[in-house]
Protein backbone atom coordinates (compact mmCIF):
# COMPACT_ATOMS: atom_id res chain seq x y z
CA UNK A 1 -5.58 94.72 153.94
CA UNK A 2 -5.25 98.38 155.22
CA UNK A 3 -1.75 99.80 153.95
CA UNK A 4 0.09 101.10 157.36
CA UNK A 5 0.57 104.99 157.47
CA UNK A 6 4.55 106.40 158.33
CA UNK A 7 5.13 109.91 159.11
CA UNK A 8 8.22 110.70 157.79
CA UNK A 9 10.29 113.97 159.12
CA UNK A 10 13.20 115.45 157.32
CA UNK A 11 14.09 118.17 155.89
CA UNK A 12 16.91 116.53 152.94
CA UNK A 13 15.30 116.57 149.82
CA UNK A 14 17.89 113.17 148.52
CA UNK A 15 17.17 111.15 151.95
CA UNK A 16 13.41 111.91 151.12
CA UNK A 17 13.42 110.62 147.90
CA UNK A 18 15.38 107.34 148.32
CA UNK A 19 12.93 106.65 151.89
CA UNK A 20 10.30 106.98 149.25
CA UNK A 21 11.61 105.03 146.44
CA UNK A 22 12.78 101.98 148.90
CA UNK A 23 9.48 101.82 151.02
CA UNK A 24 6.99 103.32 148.61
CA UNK A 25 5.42 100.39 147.57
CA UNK A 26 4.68 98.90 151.17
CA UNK A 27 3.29 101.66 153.31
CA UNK A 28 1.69 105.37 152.42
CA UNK A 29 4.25 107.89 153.40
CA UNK A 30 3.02 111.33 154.57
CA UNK A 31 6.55 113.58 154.59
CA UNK A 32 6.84 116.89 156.23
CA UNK A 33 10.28 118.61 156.07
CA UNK A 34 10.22 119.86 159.60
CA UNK A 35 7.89 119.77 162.99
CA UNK A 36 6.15 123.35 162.46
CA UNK A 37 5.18 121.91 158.99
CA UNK A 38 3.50 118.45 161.08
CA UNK A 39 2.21 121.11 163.91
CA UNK A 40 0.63 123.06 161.22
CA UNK A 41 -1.22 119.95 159.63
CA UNK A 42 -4.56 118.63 160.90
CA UNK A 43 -4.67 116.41 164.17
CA UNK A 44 -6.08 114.02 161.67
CA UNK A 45 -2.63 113.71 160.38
CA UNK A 46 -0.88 111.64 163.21
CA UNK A 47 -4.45 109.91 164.44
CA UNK A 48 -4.12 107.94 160.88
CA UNK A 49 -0.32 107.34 161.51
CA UNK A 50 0.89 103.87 162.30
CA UNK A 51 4.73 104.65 163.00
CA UNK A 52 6.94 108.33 163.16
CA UNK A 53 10.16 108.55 161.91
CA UNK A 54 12.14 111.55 162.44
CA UNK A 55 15.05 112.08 160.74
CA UNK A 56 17.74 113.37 162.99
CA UNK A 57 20.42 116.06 162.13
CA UNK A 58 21.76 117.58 164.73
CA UNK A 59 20.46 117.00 168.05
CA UNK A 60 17.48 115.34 169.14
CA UNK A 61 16.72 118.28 172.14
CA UNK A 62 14.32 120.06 169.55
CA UNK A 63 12.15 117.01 169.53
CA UNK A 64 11.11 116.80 173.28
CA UNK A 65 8.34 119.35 173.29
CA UNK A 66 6.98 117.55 169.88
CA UNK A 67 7.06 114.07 171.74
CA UNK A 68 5.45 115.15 174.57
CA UNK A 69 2.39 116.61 172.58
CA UNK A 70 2.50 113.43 170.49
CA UNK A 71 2.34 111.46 174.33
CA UNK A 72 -0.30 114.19 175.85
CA UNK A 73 -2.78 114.97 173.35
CA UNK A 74 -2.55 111.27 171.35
CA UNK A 75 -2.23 108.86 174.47
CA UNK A 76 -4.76 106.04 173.50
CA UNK A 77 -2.97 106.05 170.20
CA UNK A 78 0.47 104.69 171.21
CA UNK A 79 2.09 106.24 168.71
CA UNK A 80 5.68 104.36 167.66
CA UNK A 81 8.36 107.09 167.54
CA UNK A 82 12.11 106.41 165.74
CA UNK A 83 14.90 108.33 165.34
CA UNK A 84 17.18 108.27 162.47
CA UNK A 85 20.79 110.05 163.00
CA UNK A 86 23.86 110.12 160.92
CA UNK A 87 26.54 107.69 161.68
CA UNK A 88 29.19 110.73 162.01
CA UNK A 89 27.04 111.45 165.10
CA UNK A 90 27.31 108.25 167.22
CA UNK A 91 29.61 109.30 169.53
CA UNK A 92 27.50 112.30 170.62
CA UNK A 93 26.30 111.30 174.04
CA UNK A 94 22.44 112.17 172.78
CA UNK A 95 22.66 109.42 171.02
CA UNK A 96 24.00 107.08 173.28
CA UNK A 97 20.26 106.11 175.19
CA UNK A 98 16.84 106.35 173.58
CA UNK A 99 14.90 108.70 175.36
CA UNK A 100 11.55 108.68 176.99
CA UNK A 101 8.85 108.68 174.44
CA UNK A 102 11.13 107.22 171.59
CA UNK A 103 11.17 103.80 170.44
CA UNK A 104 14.49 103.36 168.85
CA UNK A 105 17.60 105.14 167.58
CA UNK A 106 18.84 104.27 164.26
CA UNK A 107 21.91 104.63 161.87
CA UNK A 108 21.05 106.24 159.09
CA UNK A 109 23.88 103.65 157.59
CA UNK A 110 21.16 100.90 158.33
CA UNK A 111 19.80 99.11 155.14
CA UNK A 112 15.98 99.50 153.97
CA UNK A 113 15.56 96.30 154.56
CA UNK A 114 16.38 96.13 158.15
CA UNK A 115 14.51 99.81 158.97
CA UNK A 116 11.42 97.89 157.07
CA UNK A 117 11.66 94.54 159.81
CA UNK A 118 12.14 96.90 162.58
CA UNK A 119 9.17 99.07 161.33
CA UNK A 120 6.76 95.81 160.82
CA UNK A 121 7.73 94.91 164.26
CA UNK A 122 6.84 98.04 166.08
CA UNK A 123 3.41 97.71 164.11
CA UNK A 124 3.00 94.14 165.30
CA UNK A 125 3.59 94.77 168.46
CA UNK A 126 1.22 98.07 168.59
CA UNK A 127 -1.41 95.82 167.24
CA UNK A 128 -1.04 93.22 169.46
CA UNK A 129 -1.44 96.45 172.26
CA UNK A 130 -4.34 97.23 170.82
CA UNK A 131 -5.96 93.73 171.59
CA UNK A 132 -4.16 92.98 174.96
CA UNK A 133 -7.57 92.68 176.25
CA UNK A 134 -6.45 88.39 175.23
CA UNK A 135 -6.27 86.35 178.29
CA UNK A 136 -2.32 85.22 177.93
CA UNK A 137 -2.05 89.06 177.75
CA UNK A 138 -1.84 89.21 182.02
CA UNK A 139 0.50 86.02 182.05
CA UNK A 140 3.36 87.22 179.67
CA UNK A 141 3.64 90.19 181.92
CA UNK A 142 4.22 88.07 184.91
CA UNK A 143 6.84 85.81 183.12
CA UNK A 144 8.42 89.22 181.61
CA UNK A 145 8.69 91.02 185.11
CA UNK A 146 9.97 87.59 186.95
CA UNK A 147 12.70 87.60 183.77
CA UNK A 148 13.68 91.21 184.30
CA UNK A 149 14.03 90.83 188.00
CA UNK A 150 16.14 87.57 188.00
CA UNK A 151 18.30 89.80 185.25
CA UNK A 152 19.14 92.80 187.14
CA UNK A 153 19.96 90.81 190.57
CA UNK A 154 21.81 87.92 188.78
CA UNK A 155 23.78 89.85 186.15
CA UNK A 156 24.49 93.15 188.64
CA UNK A 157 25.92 90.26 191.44
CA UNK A 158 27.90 88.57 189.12
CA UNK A 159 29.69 91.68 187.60
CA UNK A 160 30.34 92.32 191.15
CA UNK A 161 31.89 88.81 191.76
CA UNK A 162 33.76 88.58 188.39
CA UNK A 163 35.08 92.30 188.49
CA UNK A 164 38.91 90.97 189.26
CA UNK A 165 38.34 88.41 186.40
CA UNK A 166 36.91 91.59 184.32
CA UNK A 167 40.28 93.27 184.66
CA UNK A 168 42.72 90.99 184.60
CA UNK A 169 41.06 90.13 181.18
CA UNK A 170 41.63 93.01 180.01
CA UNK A 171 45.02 93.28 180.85
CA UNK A 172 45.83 90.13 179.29
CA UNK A 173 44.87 90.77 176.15
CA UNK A 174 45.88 94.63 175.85
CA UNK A 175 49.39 93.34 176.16
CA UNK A 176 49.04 90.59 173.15
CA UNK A 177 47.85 93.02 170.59
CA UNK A 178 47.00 96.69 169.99
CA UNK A 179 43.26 98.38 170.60
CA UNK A 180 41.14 98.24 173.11
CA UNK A 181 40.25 95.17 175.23
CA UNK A 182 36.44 95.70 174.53
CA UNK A 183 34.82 95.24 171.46
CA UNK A 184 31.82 96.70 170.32
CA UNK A 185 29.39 95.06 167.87
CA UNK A 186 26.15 96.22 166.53
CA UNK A 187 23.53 93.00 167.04
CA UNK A 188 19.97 92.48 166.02
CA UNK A 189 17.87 91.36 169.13
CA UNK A 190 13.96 91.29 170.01
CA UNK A 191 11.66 92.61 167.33
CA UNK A 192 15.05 93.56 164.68
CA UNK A 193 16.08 95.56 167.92
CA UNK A 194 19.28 96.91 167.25
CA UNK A 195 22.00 97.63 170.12
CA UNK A 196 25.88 97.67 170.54
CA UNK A 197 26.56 94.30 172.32
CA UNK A 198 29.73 94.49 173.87
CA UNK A 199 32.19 91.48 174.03
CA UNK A 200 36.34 90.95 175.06
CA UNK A 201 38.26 91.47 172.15
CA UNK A 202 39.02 87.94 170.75
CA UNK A 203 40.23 89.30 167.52
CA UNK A 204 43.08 91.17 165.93
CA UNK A 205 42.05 94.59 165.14
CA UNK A 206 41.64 94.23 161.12
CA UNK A 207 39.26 90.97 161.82
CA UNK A 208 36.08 93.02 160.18
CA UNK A 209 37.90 93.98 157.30
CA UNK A 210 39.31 90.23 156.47
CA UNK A 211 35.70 88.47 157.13
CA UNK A 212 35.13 89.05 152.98
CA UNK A 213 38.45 86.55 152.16
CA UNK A 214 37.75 83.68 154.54
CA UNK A 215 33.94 82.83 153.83
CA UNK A 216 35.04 79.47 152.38
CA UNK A 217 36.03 78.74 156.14
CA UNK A 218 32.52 78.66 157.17
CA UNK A 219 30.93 75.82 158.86
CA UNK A 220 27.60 76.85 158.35
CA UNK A 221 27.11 75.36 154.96
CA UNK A 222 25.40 77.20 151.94
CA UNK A 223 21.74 76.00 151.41
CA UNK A 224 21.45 73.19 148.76
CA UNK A 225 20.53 74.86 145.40
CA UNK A 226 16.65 74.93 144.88
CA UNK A 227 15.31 75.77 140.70
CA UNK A 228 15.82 79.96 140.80
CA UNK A 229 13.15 82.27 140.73
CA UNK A 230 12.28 84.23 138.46
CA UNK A 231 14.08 87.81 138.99
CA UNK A 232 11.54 90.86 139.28
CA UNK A 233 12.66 93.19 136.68
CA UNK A 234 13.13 96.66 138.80
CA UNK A 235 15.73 99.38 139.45
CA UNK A 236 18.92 99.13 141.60
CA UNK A 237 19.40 101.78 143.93
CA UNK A 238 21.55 103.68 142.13
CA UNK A 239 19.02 104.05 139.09
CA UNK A 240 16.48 104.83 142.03
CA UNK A 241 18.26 107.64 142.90
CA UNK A 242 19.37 108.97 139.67
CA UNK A 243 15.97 108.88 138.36
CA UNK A 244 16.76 107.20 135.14
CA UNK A 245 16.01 103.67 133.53
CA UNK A 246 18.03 100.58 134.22
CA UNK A 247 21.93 101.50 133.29
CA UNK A 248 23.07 97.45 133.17
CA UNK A 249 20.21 95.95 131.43
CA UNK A 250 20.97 92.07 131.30
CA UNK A 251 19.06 89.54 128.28
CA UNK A 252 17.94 86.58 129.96
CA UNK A 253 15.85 83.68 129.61
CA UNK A 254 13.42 85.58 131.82
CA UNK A 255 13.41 88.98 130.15
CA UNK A 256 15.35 91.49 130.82
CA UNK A 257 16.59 92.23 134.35
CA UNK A 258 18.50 94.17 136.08
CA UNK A 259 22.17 92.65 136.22
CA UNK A 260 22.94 94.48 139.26
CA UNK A 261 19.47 93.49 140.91
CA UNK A 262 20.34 89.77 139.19
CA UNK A 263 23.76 89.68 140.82
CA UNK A 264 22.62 90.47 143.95
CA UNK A 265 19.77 88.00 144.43
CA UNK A 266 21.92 85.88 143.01
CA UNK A 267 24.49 86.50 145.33
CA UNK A 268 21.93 85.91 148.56
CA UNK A 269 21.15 82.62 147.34
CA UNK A 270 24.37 81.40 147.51
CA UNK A 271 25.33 82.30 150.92
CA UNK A 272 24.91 80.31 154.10
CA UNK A 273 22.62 82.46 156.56
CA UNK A 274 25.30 82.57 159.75
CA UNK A 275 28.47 82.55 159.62
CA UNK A 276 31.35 81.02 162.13
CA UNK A 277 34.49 80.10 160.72
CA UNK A 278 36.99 76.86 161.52
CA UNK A 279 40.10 77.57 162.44
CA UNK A 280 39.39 81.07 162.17
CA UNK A 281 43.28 83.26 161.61
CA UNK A 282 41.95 86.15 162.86
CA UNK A 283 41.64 84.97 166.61
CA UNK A 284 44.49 85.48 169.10
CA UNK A 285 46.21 83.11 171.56
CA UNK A 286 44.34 85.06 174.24
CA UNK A 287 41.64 85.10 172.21
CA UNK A 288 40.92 81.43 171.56
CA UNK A 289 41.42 80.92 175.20
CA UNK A 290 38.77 82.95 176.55
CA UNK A 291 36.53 82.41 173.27
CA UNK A 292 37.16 78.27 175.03
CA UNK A 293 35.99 78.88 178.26
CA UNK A 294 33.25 81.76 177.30
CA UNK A 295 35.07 84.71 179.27
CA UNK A 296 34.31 86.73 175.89
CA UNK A 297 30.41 87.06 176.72
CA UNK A 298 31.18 88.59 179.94
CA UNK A 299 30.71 91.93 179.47
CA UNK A 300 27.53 91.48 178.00
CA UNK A 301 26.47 91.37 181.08
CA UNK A 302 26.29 95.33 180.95
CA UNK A 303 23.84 94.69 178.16
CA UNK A 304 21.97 92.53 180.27
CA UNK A 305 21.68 95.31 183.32
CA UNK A 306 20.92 97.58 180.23
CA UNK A 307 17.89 95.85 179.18
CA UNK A 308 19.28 94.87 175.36
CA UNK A 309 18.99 91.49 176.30
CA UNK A 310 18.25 89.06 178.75
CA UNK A 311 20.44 86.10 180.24
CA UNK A 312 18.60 83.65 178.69
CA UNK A 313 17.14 83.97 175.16
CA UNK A 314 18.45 83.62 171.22
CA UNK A 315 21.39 84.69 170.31
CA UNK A 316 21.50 88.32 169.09
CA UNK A 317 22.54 88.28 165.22
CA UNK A 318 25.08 90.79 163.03
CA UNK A 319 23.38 92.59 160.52
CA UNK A 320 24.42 90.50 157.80
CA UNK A 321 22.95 87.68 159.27
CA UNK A 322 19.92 89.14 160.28
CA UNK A 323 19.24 90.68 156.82
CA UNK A 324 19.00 86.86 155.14
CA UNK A 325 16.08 85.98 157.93
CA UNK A 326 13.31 87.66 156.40
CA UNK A 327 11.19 84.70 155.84
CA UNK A 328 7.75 83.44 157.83
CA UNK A 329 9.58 80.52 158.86
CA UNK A 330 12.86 82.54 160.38
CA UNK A 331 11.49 85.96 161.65
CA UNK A 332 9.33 84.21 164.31
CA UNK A 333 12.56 83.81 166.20
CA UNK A 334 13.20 87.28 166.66
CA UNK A 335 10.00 87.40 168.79
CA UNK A 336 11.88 86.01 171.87
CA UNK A 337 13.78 87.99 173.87
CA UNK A 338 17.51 88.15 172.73
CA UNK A 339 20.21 86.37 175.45
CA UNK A 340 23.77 85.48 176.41
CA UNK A 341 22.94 81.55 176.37
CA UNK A 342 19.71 79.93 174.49
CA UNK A 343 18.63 76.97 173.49
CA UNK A 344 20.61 76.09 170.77
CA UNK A 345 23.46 76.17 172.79
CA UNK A 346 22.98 73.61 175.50
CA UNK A 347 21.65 71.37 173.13
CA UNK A 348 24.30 71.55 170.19
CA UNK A 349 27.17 73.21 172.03
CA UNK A 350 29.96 70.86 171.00
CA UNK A 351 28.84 69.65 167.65
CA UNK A 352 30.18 71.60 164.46
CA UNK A 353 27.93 69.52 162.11
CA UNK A 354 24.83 71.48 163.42
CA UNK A 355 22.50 73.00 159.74
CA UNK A 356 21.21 75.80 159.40
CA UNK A 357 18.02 74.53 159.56
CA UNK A 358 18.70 72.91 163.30
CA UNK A 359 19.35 76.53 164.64
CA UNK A 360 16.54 78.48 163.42
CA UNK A 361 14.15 75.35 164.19
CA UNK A 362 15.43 75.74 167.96
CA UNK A 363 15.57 78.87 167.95
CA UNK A 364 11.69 79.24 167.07
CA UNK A 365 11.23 76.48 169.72
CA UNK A 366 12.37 78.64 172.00
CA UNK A 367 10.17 81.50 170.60
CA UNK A 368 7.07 79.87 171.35
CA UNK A 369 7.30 77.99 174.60
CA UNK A 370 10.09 79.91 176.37
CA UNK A 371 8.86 80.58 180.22
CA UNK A 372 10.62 81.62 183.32
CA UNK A 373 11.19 77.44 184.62
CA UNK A 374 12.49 76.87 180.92
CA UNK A 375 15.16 80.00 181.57
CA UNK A 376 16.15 78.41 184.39
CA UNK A 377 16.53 75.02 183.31
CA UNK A 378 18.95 76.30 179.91
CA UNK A 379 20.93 78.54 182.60
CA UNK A 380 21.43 74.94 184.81
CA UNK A 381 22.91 73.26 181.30
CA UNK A 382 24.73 76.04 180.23
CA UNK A 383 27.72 74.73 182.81
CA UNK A 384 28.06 71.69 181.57
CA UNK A 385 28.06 72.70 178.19
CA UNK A 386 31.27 75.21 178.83
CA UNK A 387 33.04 72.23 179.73
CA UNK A 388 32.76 70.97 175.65
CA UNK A 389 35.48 71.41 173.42
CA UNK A 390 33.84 72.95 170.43
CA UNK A 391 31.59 75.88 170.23
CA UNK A 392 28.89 76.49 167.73
């Protein structure tokens, strides 16, 4: 199996290293510390390349004239571009929408893991490009473009309808407690797509901060404990980047492992993939109100005019819940397109008892036979299931 190629910009000698160390091992990394050194190189270079990543330090002006060579002179190639900016820099308004010819903007605060799922996506879905000549190829536009357009007109009239609603809202609950009404969280959507979905502030403001403590509140249960693999003996990050052997060697009966490495598999196993908790503290009176009646997920809506997700589709996932489904049998969800309602939600909306295993299996249900009838159908139960007591 060929080993994909990444072009890797940037010019930090430490950010270098540890892309190198962490993704080594599963693709061939050619680096260049800065575009005259990749305009310099043969043509050759970027023909073999699979993906571009461009590590972003100041602005991302300097890159326009590169992307539009890369978009000229390398057209049949289709070329995936991402951008990788510091953290410090997400208020900048550059950063705010991914320009033409660019794929994605990333944190650079965003694990390995997660830049690898979004990476293997972008190559899946340049290599299914590459054979669109299949014959669904014509009908998933036509259910794509009839899902777009129902998106824009329902979602822009009933912002327009709602807008009283919208600020009365947040009124409400900028008088019960400090911050602002809106809350912003980063969510993984379609192909480990990630986006700021916004929501009403349900919480108080330190509700992040306190999520650590009350993980014995979850009703997502833990998965039952299966015999334990066997722990690959490698270095922990921090040895990675040090460039030294393993600091907290650990005895076993499987060798000698890491114990930071140990700890942290360890660690995975023993946590339930999503997490909602009962009688969560950290909600408001305000807050369980419109949490009740689904007020909250209005301002997605804005996402939905964005084109971060769709009305209909699964639920876009926190990191730390998206990091756990890396598996054959959980990633095929994030193939669908990522929605307000879903599936799982008309169908178990009410019961608290709902596994693990129930959500991802609808969830990939919905991944495989979701259509534009099917949309509508979920959006016509979605009513009736506001009117349940319990959410899951």
């Amino acid at each position: 199996m060929k080993t994909s190629t990444l072009l890797y910009i940037n010019p930090n000698k430490q950010e270098t290293f540890a892309f190198q160390a962490n993704l080594g091992q599963d693709y061939k990394i050619v680096h260049f510390k800065d575009l005259d050194s990749l305009h310099r190189s043969s043509s050759r270079v970027i023909r073999e390349a699979d993906v571009c990543i461009c590590a972003v330090h100041e602005s991302i002006i300097e890159f326009t004239g590169f992307l539009s060579k890369i978009r000229r002179e390398y057209s049949k190639q289709q070329l995936p571009v991402l951008f990788i900016y510091p953290e410090y820099l997400s208020d900048s308004p550059l950063f705010q929408h991914v320009p033409t010819g660019v794929n994605d903007i990333l944190s650079d605060e965003l694990s390995y893991k997660m830049l690898k799922l979004r990476i293997n996506s972008l190559l899946k879905k340049k290599s299914y490009n590459d054979l669109n000549a299949q014959p669904k190829a014509s009908t998933k536009k036509h259910v794509n473009f009839f899902k777009r357009a129902f998106d824009i007109v329902a979602a822009g009239s009933a912002l327009l309808l709602l807008s009283p609603i919208l600020l009365l809202v947040a009124i409400i609950i900028r008088l019960e407690s400090k911050g602002n009404p809106l809350y912003t969280s980063k969510r993984v959507g379609t192909n480990y797509k990630v986006f700021p979905l916004l929501k009403f502030r349900s919480m108080y403001q330190d509700a992040d901060q306190r999520l650590e403590e009350l993980k014995h509140l979850n009703q997502y249960k833990a998965p039952a404990k299966k015999e334990k693999a066997k722990t690959e003996m490698k270095n922990c990050a921090d040895c990675v980047l040090k460039k030294c052997a393993c600091q907290q060697p650990l005895w076993t009966d499987e060798g000698v492992v890491c114990e930071k490495v140990k700890s942290e598999v360890e660690e995975k196993e023993d946590e339930a993939v999503f997490m909602k908790l009962a009688k969560d503290p950290r909600i408001t009176k305000v807050g369980a109100f419109i949490r009740k009646t689904s007020i909250d997920e209005i301002p997605q809506l804005f996402n939905v005019l964005r084109g971060d997700m769709s009305l209909v589709g699964n639920r876009p996932l926190p990191l730390y819940e998206a990091e756990k489904l890396t598996k054959d049998q959980t990633i095929q969800r994030f193939d669908a397109p990522a929605g307000i309602t879903g599936l799982w939600q008309v169908t178990k909306r009410g019961k608290a008892d709902m596994s693990t295993e129930e959500r991802i299996a609808l969830d990939n249900e919905y991944a495989q036979k979701h259509s534009f009838m099917m949309d509508m159908k979920i959006i016509l139960k979605t009513f009736p299931a506001l009117l349940q007591s319990e959410k899951v």
